[in-house]
N, C-alpha and C. Protein backbone atom coordinates (compact mmCIF):
# COMPACT_ATOMS: atom_id res chain seq x y z
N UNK A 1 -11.46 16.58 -1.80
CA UNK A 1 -10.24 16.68 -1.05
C UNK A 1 -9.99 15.34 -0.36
N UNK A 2 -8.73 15.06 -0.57
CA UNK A 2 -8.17 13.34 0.14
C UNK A 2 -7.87 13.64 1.52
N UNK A 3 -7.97 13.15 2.66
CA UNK A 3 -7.49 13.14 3.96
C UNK A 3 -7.30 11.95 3.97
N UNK A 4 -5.65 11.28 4.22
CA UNK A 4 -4.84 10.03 4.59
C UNK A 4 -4.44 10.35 5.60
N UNK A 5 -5.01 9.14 6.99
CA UNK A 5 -4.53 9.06 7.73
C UNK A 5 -3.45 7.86 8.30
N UNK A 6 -1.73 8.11 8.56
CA UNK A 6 -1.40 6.95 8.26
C UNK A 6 -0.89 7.11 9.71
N UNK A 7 -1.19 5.95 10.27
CA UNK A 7 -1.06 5.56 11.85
C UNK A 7 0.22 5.21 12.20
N UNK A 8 1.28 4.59 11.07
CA UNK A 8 2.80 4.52 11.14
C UNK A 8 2.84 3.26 12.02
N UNK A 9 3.44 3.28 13.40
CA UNK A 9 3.48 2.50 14.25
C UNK A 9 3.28 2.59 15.59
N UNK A 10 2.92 3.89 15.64
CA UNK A 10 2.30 4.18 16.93
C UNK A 10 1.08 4.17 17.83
N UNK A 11 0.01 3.31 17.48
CA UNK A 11 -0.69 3.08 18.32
C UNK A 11 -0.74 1.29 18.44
N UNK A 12 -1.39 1.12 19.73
CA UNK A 12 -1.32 -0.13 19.98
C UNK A 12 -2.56 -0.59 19.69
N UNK A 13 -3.20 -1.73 20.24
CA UNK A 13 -4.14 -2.17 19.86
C UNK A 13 -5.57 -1.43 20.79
N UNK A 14 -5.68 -1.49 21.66
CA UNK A 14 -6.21 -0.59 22.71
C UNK A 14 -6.14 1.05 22.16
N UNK A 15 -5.30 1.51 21.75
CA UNK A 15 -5.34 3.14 21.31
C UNK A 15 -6.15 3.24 20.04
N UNK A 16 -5.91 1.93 19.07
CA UNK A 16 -6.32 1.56 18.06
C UNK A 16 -7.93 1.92 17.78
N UNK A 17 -8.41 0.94 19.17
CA UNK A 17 -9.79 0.78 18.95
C UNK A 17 -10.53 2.31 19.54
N UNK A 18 -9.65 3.12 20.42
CA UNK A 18 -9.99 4.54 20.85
C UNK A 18 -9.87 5.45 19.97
N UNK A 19 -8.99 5.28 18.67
CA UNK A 19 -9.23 6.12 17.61
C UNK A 19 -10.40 5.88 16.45
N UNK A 20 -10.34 4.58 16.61
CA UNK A 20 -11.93 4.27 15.71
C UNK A 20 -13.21 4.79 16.36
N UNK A 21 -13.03 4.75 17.89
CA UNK A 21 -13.90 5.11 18.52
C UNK A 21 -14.29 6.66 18.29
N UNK A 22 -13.19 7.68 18.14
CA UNK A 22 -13.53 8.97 18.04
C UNK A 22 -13.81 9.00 16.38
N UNK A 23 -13.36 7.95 15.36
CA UNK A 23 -13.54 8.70 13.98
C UNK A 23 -15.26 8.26 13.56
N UNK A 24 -16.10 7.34 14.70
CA UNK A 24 -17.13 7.00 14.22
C UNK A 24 -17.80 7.70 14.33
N UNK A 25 -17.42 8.95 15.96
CA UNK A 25 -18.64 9.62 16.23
C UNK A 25 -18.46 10.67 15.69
N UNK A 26 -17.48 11.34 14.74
CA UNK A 26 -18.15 12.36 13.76
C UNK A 26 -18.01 11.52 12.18
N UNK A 27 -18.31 12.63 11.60
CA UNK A 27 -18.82 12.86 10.25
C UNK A 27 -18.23 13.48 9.40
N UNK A 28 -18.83 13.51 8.06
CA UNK A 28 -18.28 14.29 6.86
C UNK A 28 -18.84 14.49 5.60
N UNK A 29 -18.29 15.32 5.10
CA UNK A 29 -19.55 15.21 3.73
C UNK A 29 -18.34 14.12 2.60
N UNK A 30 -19.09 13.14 2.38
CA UNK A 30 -18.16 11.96 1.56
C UNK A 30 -18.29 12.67 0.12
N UNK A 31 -19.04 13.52 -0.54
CA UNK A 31 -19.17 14.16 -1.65
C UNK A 31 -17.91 15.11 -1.63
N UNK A 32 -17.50 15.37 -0.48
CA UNK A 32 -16.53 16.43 -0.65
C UNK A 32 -15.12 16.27 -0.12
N UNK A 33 -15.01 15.25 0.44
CA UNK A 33 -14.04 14.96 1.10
C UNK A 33 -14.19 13.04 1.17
N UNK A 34 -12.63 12.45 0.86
CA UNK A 34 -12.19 11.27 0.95
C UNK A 34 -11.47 11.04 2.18
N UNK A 35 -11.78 10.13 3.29
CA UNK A 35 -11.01 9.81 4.37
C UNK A 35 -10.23 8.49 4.35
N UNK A 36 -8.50 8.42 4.08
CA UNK A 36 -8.55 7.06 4.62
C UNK A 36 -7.44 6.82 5.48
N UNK A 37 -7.77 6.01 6.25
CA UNK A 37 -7.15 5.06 7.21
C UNK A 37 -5.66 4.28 7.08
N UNK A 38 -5.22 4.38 7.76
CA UNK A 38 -3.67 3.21 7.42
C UNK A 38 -3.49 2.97 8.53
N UNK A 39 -4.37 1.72 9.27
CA UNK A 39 -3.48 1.41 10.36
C UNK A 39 -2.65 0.52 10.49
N UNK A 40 -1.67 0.70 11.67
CA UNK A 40 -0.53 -0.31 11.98
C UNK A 40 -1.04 -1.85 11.24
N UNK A 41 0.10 -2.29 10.41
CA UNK A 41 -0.25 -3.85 9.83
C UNK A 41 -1.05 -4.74 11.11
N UNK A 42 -0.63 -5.08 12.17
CA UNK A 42 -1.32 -5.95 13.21
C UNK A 42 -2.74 -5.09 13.60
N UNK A 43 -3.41 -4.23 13.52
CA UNK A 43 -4.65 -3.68 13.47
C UNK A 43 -5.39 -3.51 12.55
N UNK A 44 -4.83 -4.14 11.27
CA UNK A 44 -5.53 -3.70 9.95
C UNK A 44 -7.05 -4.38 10.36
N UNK A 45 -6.57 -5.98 10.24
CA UNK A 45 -8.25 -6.87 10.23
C UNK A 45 -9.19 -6.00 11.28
N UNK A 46 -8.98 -5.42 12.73
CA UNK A 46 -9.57 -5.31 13.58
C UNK A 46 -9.85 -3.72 12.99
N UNK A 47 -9.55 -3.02 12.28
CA UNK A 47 -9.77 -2.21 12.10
C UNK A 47 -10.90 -1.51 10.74
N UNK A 48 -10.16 -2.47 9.74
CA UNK A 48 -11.61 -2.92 8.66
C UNK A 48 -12.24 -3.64 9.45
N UNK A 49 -12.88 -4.55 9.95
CA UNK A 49 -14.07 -4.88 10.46
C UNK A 49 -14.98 -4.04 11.18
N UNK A 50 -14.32 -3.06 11.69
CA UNK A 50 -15.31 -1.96 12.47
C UNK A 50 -15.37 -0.38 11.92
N UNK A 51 -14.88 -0.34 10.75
CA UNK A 51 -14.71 0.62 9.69
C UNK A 51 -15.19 0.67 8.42
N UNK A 52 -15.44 -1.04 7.98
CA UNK A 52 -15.88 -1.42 7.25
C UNK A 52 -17.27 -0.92 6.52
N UNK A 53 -18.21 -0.33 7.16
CA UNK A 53 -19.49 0.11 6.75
C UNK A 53 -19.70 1.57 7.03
N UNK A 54 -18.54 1.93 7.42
CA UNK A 54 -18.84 3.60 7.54
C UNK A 54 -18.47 4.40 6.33
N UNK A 55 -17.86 5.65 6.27
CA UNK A 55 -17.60 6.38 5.10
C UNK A 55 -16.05 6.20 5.30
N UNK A 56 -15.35 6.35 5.69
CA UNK A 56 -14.13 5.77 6.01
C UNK A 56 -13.40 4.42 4.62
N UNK A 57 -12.02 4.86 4.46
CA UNK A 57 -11.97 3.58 3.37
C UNK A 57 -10.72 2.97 4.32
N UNK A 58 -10.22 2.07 3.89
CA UNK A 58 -8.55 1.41 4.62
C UNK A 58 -7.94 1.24 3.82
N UNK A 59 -6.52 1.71 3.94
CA UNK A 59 -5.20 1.29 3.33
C UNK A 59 -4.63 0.56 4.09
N UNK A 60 -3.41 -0.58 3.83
CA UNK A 60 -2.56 -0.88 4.19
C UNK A 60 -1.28 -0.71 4.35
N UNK A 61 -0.35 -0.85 4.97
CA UNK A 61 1.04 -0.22 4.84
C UNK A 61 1.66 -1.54 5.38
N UNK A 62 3.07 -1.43 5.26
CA UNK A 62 3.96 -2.54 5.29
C UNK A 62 4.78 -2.65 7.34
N UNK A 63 4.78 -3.46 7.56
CA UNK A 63 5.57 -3.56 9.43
C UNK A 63 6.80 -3.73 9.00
N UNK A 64 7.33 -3.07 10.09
CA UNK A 64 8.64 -2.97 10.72
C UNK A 64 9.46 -4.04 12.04
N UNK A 65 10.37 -3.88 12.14
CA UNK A 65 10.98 -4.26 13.21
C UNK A 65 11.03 -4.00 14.53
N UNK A 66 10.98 -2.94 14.36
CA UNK A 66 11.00 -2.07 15.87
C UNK A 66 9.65 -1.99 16.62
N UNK A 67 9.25 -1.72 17.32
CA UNK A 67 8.35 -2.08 18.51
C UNK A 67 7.15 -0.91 18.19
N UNK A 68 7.87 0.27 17.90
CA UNK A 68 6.94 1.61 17.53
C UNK A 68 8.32 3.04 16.69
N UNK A 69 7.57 3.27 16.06
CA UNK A 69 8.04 4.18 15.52
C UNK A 69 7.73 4.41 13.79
N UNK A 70 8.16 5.61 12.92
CA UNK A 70 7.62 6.07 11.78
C UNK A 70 8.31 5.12 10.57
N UNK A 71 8.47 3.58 11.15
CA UNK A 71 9.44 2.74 9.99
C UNK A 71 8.68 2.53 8.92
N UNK A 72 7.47 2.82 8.80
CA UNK A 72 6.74 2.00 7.66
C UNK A 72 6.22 2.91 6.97
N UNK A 73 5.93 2.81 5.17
CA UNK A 73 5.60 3.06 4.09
C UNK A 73 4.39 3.24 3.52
């Protein structure tokens, strides 16, 4: 089973690192389940680097104009 999580444009950089913070301290069975990530384009690097070695994978998605909101793909 796939679980995509796509962050859109709503967290900042600070909320950013508080959601990595809660997805490290649980778990999953990676045999049975795929997790991935899409965070905001300006959090990607900071976000693979500390995601990078867990079970967790990263996507990228494309930025917007606007400051926050569901603009991106």
């Amino acid at each position: 089973m796939y679980f995509f999580c796509n962050w859109k444009m709503y967290c900042s950089v600070d909320a950013s690192d508080t959601l990595v913070d809660h997805l490290l301290k649980n778990s999953f069975d990676e045999t049975k389940h795929t997790v991935v990530v899409f965070p905001n384009l300006l959090d990607v690097r900071t976000v693979t680097a500390r995601l990078g070695q867990s079970l967790y994978q990263i996507g990228a998605q494309n930025h917007a104009w606007v400051s926050q909101g569901a603009y991106t793909g």
